[in-house]
N, C-alpha and C. Protein backbone atom coordinates (compact mmCIF):
# COMPACT_ATOMS: atom_id res chain seq x y z
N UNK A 1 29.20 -37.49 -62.29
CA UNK A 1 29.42 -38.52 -61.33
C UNK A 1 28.19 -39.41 -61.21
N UNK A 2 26.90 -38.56 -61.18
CA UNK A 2 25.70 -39.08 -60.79
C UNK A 2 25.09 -39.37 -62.11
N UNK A 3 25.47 -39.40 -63.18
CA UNK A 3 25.07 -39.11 -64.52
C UNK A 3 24.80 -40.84 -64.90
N UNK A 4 23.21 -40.92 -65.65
CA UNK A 4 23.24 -42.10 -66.38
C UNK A 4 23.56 -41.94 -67.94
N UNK A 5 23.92 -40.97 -68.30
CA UNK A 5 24.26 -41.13 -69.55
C UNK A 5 25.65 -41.36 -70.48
N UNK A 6 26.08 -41.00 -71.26
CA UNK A 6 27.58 -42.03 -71.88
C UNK A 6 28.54 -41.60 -70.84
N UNK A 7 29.36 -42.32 -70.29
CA UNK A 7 30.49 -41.95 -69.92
C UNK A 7 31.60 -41.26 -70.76
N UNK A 8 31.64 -41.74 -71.92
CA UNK A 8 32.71 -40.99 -72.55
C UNK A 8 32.95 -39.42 -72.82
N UNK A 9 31.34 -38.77 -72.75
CA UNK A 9 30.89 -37.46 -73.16
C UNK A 9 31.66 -36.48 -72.03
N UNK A 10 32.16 -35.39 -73.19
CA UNK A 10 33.05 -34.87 -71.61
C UNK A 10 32.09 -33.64 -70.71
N UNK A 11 32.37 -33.48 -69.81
CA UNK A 11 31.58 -32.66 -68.56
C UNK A 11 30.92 -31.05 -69.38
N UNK A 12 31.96 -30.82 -70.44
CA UNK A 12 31.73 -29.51 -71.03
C UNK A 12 29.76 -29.48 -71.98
N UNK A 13 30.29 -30.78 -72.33
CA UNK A 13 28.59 -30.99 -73.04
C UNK A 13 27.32 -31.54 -72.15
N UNK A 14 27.79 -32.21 -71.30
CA UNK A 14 26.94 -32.30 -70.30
C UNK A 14 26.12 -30.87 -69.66
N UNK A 15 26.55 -30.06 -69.72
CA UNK A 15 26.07 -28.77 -69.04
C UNK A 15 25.51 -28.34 -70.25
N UNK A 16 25.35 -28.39 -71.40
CA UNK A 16 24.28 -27.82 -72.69
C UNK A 16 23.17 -28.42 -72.54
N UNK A 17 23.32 -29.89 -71.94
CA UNK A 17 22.22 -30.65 -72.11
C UNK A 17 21.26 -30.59 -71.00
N UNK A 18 22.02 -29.95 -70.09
CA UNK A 18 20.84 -29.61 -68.72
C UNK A 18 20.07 -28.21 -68.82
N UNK A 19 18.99 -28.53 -67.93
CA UNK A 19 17.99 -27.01 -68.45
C UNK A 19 18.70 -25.99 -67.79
N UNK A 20 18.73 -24.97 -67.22
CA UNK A 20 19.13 -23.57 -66.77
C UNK A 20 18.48 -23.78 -65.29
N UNK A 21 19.43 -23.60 -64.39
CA UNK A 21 18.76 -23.83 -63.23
C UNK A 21 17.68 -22.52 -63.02
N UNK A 22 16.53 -22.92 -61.83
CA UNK A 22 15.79 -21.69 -61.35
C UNK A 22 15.90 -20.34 -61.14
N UNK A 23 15.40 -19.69 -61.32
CA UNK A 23 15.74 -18.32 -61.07
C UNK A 23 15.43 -17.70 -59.94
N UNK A 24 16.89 -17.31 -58.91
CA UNK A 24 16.81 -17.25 -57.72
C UNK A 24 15.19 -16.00 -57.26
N UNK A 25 14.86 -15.38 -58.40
CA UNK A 25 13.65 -14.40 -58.09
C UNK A 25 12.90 -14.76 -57.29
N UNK A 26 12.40 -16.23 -58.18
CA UNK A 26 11.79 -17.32 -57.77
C UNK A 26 11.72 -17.67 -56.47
N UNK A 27 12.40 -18.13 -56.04
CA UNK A 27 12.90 -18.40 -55.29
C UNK A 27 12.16 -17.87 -53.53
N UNK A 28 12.64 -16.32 -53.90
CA UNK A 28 12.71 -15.34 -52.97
C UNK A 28 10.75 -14.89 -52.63
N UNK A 29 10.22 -14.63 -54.06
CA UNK A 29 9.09 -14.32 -53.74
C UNK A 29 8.40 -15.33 -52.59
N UNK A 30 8.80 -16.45 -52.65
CA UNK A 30 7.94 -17.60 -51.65
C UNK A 30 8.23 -17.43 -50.45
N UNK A 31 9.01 -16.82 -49.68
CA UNK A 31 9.49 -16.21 -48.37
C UNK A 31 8.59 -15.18 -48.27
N UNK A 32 8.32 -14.47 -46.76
CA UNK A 32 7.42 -13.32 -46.40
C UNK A 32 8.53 -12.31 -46.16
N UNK A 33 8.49 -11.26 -46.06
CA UNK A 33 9.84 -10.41 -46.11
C UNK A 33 8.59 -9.97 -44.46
N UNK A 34 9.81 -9.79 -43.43
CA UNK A 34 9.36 -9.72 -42.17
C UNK A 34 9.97 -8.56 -41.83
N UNK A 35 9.35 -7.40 -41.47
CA UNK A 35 9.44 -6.11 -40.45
C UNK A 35 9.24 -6.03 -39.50
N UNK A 36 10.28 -6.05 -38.05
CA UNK A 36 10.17 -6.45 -37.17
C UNK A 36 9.72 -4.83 -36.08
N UNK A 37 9.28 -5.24 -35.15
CA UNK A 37 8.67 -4.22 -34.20
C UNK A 37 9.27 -3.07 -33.85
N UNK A 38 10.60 -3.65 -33.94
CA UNK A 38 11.70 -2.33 -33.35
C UNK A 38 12.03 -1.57 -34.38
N UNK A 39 11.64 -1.40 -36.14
CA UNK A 39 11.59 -0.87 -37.27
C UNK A 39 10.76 0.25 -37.40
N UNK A 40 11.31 1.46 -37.17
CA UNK A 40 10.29 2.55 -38.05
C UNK A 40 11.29 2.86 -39.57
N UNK A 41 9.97 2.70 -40.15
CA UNK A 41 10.51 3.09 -41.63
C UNK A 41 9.87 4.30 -42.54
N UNK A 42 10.33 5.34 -42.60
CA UNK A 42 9.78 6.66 -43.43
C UNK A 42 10.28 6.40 -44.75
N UNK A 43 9.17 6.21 -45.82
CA UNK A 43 8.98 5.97 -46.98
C UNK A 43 7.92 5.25 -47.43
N UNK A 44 8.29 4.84 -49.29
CA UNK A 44 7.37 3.86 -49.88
C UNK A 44 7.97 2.44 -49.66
N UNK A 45 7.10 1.26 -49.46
CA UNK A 45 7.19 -0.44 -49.98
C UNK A 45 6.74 -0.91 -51.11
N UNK A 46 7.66 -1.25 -51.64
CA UNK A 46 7.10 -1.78 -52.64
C UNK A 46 7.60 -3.59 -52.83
N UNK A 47 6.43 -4.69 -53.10
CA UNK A 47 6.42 -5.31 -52.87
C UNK A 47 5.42 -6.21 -53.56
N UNK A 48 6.06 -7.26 -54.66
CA UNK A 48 5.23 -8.53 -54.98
C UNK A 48 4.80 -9.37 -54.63
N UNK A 49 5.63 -9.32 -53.36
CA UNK A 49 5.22 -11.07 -52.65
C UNK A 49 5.01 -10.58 -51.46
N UNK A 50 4.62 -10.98 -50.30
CA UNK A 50 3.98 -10.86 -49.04
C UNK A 50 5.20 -10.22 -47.87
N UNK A 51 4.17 -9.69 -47.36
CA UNK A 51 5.17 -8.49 -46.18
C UNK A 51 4.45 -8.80 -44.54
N UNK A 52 5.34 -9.21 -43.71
CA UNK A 52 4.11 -9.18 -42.73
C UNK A 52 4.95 -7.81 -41.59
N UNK A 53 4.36 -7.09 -41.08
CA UNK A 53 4.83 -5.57 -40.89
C UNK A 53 4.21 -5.73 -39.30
N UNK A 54 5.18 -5.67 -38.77
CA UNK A 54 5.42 -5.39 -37.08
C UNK A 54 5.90 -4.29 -36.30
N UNK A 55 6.54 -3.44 -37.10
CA UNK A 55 6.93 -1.95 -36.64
C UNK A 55 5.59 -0.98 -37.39
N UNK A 56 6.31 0.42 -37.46
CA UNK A 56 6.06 1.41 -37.90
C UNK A 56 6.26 1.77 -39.59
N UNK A 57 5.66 1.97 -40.20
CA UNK A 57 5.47 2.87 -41.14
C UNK A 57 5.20 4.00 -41.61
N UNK A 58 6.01 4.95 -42.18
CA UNK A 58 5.29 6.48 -42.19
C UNK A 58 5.39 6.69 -43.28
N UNK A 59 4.39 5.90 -44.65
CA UNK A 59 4.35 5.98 -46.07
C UNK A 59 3.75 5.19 -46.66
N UNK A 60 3.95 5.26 -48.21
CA UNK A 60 2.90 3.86 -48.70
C UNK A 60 3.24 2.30 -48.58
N UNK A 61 2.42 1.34 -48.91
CA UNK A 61 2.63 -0.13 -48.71
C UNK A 61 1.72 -0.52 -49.93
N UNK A 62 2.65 -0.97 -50.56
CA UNK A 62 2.31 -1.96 -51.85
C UNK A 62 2.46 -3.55 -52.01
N UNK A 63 1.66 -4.00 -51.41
CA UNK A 63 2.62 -5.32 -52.01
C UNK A 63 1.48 -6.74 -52.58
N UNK A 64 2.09 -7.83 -52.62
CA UNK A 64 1.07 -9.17 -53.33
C UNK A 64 -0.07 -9.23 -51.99
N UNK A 65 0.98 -9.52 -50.65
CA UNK A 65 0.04 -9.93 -49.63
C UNK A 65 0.39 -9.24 -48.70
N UNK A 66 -0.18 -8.55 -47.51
CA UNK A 66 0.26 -7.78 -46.42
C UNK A 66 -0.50 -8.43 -44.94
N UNK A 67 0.48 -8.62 -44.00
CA UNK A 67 0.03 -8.82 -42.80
C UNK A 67 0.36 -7.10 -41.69
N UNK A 68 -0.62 -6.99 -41.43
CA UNK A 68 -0.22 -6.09 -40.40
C UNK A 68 -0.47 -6.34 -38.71
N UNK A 69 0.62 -6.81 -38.35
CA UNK A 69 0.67 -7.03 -37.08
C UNK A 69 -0.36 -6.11 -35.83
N UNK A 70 -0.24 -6.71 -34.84
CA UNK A 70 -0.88 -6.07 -33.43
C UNK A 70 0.04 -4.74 -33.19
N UNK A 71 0.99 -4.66 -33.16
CA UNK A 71 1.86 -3.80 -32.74
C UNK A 71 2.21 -2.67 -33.67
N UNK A 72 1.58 -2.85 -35.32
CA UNK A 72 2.39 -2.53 -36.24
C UNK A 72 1.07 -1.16 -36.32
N UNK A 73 2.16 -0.35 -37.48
CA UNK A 73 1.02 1.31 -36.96
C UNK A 73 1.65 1.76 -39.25
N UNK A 74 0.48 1.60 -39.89
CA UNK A 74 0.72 2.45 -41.30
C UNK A 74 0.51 3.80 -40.97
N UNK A 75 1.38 4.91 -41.16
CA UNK A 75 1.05 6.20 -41.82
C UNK A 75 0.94 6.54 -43.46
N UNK A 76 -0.25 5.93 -44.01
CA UNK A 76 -0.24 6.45 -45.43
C UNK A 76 -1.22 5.47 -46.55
N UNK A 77 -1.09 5.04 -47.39
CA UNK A 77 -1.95 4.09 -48.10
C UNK A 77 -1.33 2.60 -48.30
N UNK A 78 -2.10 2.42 -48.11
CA UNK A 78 -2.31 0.61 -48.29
C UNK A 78 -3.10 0.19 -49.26
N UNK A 79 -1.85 -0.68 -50.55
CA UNK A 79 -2.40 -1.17 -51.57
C UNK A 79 -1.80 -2.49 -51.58
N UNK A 80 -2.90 -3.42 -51.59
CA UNK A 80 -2.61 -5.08 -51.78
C UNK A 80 -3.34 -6.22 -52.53
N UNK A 81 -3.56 -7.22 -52.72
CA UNK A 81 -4.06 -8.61 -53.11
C UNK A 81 -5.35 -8.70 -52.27
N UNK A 82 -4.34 -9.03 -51.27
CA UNK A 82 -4.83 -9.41 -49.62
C UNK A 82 -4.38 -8.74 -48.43
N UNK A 83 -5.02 -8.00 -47.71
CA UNK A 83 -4.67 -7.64 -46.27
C UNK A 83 -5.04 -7.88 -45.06
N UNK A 84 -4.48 -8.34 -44.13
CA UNK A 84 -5.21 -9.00 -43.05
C UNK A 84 -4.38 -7.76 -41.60
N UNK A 85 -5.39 -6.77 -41.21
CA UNK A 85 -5.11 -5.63 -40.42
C UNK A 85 -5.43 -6.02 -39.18
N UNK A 86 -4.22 -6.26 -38.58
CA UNK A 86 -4.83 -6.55 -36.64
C UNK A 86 -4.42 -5.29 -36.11
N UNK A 87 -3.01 -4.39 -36.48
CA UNK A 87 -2.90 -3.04 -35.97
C UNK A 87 -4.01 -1.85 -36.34
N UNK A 88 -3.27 -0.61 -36.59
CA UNK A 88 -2.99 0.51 -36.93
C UNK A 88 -3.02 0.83 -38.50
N UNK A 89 -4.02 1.50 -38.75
CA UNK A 89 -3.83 2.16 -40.51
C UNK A 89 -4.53 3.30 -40.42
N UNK A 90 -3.59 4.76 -40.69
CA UNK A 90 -3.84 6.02 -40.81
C UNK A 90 -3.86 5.97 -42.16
N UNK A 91 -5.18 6.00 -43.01
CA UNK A 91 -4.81 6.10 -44.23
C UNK A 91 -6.03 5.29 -44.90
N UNK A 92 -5.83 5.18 -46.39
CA UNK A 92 -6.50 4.46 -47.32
C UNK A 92 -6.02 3.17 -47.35
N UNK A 93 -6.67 2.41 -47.58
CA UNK A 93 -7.16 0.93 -48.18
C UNK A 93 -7.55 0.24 -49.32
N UNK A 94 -6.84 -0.21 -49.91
CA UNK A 94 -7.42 -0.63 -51.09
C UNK A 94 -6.35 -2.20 -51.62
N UNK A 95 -7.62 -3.11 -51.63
CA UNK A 95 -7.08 -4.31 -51.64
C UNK A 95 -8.54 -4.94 -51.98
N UNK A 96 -8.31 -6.24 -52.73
CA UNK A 96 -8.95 -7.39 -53.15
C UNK A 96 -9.78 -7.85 -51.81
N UNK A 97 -8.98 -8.63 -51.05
CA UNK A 97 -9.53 -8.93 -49.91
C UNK A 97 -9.10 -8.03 -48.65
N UNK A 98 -9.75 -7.84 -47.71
CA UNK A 98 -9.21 -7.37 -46.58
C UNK A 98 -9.93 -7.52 -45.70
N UNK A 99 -9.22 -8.19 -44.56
CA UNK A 99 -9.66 -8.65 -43.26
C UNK A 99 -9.36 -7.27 -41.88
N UNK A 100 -10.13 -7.37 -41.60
CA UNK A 100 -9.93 -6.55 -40.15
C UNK A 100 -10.27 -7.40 -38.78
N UNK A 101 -9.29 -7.66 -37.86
CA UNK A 101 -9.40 -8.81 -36.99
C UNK A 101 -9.86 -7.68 -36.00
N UNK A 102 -10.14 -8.30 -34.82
CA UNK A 102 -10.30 -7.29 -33.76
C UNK A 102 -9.88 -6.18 -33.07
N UNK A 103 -8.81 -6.57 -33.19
CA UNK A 103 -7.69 -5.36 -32.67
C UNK A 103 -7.08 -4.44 -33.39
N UNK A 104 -8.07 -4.68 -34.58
CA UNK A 104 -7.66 -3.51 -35.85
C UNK A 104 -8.26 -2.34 -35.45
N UNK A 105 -7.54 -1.17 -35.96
CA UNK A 105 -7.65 0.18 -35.88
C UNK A 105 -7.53 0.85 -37.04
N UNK A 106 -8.69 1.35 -37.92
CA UNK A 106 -8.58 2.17 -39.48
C UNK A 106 -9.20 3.64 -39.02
N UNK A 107 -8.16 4.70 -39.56
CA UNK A 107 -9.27 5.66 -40.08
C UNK A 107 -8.56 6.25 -41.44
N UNK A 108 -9.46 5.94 -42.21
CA UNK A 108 -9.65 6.13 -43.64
C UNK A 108 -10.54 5.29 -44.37
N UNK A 109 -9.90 5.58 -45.69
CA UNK A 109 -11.17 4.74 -46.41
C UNK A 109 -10.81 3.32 -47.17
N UNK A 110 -11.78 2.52 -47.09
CA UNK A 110 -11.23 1.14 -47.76
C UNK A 110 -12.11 1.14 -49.05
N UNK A 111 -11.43 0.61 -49.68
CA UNK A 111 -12.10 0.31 -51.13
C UNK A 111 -11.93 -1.43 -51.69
N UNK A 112 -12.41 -1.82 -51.84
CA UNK A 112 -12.34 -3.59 -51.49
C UNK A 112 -13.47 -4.63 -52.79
N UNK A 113 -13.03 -5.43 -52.83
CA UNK A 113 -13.77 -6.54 -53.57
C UNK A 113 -14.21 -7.61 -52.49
N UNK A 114 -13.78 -7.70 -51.50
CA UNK A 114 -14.51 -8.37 -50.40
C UNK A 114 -13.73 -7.93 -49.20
N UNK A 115 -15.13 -8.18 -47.96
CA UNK A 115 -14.59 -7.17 -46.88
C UNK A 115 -15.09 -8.47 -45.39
N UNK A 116 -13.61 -8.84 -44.65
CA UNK A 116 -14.56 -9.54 -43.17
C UNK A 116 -14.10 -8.61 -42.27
N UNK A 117 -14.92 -7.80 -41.39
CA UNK A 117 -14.66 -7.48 -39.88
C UNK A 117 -14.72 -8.21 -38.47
N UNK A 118 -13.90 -8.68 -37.57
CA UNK A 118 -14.57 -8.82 -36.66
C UNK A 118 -15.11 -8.23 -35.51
N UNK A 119 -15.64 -8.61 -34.77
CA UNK A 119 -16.51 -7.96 -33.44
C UNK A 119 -15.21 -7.59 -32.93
N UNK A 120 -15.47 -5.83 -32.61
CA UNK A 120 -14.16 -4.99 -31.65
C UNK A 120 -13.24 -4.60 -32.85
N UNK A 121 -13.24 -4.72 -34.06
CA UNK A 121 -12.33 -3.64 -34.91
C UNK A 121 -13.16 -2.69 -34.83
N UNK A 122 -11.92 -1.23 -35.01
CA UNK A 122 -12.36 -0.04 -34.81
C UNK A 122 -12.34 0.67 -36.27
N UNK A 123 -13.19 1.02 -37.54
CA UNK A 123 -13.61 1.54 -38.59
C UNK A 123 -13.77 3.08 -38.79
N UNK A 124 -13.16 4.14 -39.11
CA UNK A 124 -13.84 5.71 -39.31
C UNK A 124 -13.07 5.47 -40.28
N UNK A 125 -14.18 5.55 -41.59
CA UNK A 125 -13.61 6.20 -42.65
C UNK A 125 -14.68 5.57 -43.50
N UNK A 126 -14.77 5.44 -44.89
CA UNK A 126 -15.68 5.05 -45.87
C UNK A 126 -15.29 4.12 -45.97
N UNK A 127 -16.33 3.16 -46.39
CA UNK A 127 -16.26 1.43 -47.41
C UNK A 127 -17.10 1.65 -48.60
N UNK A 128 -16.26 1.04 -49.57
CA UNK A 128 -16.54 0.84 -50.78
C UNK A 128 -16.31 -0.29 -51.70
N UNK A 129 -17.18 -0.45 -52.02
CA UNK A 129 -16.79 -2.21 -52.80
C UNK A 129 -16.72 -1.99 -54.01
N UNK A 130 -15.42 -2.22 -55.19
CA UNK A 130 -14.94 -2.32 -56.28
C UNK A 130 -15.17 -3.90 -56.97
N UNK A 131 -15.05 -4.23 -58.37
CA UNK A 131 -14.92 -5.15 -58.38
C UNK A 131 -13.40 -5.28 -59.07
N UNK A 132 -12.88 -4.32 -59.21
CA UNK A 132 -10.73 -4.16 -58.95
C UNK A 132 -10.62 -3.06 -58.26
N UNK A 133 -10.79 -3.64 -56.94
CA UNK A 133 -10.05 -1.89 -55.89
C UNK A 133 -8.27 -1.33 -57.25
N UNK A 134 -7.79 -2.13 -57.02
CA UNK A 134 -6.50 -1.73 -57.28
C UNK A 134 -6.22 -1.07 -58.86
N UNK A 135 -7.42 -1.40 -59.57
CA UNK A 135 -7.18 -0.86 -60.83
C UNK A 135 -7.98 0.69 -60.72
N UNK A 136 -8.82 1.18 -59.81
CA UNK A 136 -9.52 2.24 -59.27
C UNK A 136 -8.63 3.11 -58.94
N UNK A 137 -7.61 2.80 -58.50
CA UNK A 137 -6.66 3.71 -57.86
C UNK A 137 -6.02 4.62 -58.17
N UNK A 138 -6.12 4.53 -59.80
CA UNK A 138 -5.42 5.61 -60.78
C UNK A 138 -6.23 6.66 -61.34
N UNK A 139 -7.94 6.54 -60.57
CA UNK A 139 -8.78 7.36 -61.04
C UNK A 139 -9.44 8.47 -60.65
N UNK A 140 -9.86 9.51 -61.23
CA UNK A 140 -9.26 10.86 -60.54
C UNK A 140 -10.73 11.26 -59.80
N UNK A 141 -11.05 11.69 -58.99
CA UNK A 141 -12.49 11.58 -58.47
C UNK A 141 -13.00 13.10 -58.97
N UNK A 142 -14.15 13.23 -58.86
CA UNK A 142 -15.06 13.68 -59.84
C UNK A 142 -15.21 15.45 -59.53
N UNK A 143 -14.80 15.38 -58.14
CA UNK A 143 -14.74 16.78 -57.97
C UNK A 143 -13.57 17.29 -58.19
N UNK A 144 -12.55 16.39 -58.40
CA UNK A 144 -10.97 17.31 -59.01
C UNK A 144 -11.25 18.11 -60.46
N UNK A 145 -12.13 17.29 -61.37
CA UNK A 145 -12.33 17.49 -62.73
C UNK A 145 -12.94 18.79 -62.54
N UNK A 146 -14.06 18.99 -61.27
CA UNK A 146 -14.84 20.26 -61.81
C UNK A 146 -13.68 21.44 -61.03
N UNK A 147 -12.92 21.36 -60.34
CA UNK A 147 -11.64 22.39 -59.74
C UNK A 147 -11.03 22.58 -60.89
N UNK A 148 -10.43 21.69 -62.17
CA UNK A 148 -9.67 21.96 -62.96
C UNK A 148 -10.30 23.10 -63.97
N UNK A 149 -11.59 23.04 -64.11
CA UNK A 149 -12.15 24.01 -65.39
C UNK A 149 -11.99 25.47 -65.18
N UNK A 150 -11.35 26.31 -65.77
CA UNK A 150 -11.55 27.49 -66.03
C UNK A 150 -12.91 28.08 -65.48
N UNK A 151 -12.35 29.33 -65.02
CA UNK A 151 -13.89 29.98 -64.37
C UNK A 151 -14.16 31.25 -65.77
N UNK A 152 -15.18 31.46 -65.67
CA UNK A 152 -16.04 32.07 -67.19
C UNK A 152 -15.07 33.35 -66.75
N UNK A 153 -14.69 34.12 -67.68
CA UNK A 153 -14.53 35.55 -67.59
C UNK A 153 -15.86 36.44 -67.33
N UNK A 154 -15.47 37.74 -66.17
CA UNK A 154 -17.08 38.37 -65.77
C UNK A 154 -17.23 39.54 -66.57
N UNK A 155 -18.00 39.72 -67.26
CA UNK A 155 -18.45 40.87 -68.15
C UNK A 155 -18.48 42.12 -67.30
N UNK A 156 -18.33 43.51 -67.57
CA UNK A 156 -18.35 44.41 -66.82
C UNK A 156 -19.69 45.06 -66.71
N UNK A 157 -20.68 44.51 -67.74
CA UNK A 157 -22.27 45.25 -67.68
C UNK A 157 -22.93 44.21 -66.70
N UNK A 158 -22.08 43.02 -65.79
CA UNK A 158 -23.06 41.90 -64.71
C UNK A 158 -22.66 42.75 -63.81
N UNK A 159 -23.56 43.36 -62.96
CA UNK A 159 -23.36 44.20 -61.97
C UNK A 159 -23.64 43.74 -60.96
N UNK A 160 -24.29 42.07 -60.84
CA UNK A 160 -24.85 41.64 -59.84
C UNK A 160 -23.84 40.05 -59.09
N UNK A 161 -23.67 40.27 -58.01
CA UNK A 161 -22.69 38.88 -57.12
C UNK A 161 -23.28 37.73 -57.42
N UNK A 162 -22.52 36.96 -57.83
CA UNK A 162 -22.76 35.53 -57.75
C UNK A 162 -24.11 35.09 -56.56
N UNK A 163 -24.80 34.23 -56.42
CA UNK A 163 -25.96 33.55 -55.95
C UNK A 163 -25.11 32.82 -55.02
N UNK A 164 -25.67 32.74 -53.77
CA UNK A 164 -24.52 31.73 -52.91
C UNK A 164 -25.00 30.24 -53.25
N UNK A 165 -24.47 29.19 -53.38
CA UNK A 165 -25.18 28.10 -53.63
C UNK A 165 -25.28 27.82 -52.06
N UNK A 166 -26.68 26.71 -52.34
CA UNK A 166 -27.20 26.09 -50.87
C UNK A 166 -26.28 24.93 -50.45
N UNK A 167 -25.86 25.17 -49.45
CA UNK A 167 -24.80 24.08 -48.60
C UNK A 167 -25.60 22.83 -48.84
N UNK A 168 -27.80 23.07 -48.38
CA UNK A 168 -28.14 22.02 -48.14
C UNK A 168 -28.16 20.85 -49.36
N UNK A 169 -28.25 21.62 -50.93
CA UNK A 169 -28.47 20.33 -51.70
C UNK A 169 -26.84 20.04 -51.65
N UNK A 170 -25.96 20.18 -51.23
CA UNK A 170 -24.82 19.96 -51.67
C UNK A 170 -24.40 18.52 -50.28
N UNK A 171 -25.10 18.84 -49.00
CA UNK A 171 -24.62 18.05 -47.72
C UNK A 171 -25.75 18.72 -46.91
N UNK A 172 -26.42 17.50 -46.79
CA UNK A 172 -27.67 18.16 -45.77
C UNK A 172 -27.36 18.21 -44.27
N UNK A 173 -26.79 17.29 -43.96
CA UNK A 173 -25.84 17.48 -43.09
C UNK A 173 -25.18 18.47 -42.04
N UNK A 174 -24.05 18.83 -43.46
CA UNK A 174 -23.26 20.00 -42.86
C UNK A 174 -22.98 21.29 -41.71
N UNK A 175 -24.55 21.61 -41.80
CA UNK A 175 -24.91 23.07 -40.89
C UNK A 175 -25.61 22.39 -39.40
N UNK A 176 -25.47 20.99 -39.19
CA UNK A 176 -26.17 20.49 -37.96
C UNK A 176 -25.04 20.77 -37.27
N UNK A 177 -25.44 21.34 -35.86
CA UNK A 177 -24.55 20.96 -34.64
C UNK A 177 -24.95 19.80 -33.67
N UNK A 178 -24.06 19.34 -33.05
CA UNK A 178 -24.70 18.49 -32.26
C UNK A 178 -25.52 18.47 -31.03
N UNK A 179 -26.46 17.91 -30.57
CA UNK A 179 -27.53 18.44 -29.52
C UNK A 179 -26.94 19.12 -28.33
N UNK A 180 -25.57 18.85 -28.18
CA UNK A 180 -24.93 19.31 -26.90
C UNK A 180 -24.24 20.56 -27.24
N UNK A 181 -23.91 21.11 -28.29
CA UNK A 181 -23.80 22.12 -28.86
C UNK A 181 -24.16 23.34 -28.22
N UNK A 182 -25.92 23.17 -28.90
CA UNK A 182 -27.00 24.54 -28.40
C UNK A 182 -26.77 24.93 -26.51
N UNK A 183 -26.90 23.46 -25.76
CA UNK A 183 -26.89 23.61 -24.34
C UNK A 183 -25.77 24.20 -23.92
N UNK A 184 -24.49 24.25 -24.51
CA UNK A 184 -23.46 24.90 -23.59
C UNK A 184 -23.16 26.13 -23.95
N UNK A 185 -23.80 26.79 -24.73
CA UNK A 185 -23.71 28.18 -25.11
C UNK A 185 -24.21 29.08 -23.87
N UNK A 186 -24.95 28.69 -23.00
CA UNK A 186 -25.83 29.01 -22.03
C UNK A 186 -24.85 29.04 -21.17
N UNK A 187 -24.98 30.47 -20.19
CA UNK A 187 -24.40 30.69 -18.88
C UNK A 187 -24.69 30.32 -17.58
N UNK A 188 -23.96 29.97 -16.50
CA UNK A 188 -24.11 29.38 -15.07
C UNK A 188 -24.00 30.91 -14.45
């Protein structure tokens, strides 16, 4: 109808000559897929394009971009692009960028290529700066490797117990109590 080209050509060839329309995929990724407050969801997300998460979660979160709302609460790991955390995250972290606004709440660990906090987010857990958090993620940490090795078989002429190793080179740490500790052991 709208066509500048021959009139005589019939409608059937006209449609060879046009490209293939878009692919609704397309389409869809450019929308935020929205989880609304009144949502608890037990499981994994998985997700290319951006999620902004207002309920509950009790599992992992994968996706391109993640918003986590004021209201919104992760139980489990968080893997993204970008994350911008104003709730709740029980769990790991691991994302390119990640923002923690004020009213964020983490305990676990983040692993990050760049990190903003602001004044009044609440942090327990480790930071670590990658330069691909997300390609890290498949890698097995260093004390699993030494759990996996076989323990020596014990000869029956070693008559003597293993050596205890020292807690202190291992976590100097460890054996401190805290100053309020010692004082309440004491009777009234």
């Amino acid at each position: 109808m709208f066509n500048k080209g021959n009139k005589d050509q019939p409608l059937s060839d006209l449609g060879s000559q046009q490209s293939a329309p878009p692919k609704r995929t397309a389409m869809k990724s450019k929308a935020p897929s929205i989880l609304s407050s009144d949502l608890v969801l037990t499981g994994t997300i998985v997700s290319d394009g951006e999620i902004q998460l207002d309920g509950q979660v009790d599992g992992d979160v994968k996706a391109g971009s993640l918003i986590i709302g004021e209201d919104a609460a992760v139980n489990g790991e968080v893997q993204a692009e970008t994350v911008v955390i104003r709730g709740k995250v029980n769990g790991s972290v691991r994302a390119r960028q990640v923002q923690l606004a004020s009213t964020a709440r983490i305990e676990g660990d983040i692993v990050h290529a760049a990190l903003s906090v602001e004044s009044g987010a609440f942090f327990d857990g480790h930071c670590r700066h990658s330069s691909d958090p997300l390609k890290d993620s498949s890698a097995k940490p260093a004390a699993a490797t030494v759990k996996d090795t076989p323990a020596k078989p014990s000869s029956s002429s070693d008559s003597k117990p293993p050596a205890p190793s020292s807690s202190k080179t291992q976590d100097p740490l460890g054996d401190l109590e805290p100053p309020m500790a010692a004082s309440s052991k004491s009777s009234f």
